[in-house]
C-alpha atoms as a PDB file:
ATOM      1  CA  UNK A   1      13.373 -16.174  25.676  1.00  0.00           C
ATOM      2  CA  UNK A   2      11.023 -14.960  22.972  1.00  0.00           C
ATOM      3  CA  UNK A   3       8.711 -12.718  23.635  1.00  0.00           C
ATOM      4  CA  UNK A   4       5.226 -13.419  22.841  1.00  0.00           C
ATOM      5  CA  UNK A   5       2.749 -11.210  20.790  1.00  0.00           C
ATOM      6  CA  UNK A   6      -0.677 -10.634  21.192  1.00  0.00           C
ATOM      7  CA  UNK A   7      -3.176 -12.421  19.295  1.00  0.00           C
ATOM      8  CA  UNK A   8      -4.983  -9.239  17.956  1.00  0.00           C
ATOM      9  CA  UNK A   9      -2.186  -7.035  16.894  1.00  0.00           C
ATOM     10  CA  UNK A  10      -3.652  -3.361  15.540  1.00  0.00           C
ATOM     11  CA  UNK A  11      -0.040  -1.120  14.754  1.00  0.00           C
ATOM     12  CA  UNK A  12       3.123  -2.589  13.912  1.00  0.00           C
ATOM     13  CA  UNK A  13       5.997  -0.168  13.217  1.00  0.00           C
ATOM     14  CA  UNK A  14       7.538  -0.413   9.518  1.00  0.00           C
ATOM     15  CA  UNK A  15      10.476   1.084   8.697  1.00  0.00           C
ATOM     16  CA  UNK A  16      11.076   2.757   5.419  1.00  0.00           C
ATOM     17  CA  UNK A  17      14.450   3.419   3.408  1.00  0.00           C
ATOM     18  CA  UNK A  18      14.120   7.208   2.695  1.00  0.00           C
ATOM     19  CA  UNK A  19      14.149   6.694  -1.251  1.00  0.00           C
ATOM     20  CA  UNK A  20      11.150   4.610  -0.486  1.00  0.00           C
ATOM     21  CA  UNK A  21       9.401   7.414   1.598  1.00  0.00           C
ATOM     22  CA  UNK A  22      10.000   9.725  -0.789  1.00  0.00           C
ATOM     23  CA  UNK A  23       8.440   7.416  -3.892  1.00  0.00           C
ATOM     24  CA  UNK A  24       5.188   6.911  -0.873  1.00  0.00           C
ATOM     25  CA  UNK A  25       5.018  10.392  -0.713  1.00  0.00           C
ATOM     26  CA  UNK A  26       5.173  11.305  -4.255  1.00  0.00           C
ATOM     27  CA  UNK A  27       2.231   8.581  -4.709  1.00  0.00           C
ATOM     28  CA  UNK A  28       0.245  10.172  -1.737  1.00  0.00           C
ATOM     29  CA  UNK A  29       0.549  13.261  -3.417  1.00  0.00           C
ATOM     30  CA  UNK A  30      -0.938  11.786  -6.744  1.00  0.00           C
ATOM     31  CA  UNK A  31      -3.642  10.116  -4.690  1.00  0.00           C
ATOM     32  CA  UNK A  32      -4.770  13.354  -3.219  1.00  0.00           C
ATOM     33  CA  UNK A  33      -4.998  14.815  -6.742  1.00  0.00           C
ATOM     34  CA  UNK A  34      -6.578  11.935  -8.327  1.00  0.00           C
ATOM     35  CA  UNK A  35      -9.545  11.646  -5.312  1.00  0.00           C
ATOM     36  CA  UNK A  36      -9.615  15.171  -4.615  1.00  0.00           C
ATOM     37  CA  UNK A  37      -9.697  14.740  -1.225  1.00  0.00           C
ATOM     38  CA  UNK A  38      -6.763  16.168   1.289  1.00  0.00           C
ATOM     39  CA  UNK A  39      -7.162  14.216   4.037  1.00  0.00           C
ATOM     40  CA  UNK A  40      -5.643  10.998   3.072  1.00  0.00           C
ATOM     41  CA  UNK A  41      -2.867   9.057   5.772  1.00  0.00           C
ATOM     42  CA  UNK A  42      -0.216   7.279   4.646  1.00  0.00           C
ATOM     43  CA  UNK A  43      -1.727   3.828   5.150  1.00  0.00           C
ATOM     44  CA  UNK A  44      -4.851   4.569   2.899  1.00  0.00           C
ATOM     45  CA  UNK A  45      -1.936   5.396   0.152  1.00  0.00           C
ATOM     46  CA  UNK A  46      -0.012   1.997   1.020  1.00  0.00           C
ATOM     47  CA  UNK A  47      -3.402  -0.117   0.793  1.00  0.00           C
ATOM     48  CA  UNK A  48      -4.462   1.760  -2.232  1.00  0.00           C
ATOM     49  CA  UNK A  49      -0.987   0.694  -3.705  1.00  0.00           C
ATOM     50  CA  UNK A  50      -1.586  -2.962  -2.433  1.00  0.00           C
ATOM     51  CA  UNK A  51      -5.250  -2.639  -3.972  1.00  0.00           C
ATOM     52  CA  UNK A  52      -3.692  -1.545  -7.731  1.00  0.00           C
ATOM     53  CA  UNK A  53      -0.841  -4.116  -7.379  1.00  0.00           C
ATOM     54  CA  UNK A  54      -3.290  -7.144  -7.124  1.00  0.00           C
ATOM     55  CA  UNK A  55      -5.514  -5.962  -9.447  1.00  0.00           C
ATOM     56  CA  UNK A  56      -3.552  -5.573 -12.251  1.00  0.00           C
ATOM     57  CA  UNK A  57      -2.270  -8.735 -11.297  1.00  0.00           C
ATOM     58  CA  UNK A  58      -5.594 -10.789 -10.751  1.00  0.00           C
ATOM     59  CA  UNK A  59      -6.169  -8.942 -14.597  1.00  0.00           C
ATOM     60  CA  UNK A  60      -2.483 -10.298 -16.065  1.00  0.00           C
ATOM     61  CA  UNK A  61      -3.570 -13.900 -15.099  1.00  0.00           C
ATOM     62  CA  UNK A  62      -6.886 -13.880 -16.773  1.00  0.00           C
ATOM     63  CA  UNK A  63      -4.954 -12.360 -20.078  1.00  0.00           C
ATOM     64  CA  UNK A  64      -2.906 -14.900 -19.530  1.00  0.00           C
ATOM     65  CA  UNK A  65      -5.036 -17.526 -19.049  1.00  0.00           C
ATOM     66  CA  UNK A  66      -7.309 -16.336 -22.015  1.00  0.00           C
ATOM     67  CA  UNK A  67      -3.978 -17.292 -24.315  1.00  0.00           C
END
């Protein structure tokens, strides 16, 4: 029997390899540096990551496109 999830789902466990925490925290450490600002969780860092990757990416298609 599978059990059934709920439609509006706000935490969802993730785990991490510990190279990969490590390379999160080194980035969260940059972050606070860059923005100045202490206070930043480890799921701002992760969607600021997400944020860069798809931006650089949306901006490698339209160089791409402008070929």
């Amino acid at each position: 029997m599978v059990k059934q999830r709920k439609q509006t789902i706000e935490y969802r466990n993730v785990r991490l390899s510990i190279d990969t925490y490590k390379k999160l925290d080194k980035y969260l450490l940059e972050l606070i540096q860059k923005r100045g600002d202490r206070h930043i969780s480890l799921d701002e860092a992760i969607k600021s990551l997400i944020a860069s990757y798809y931006s650089t990416k949306a901006k490698k298609k339209w160089i791409d496109s402008e070929k």
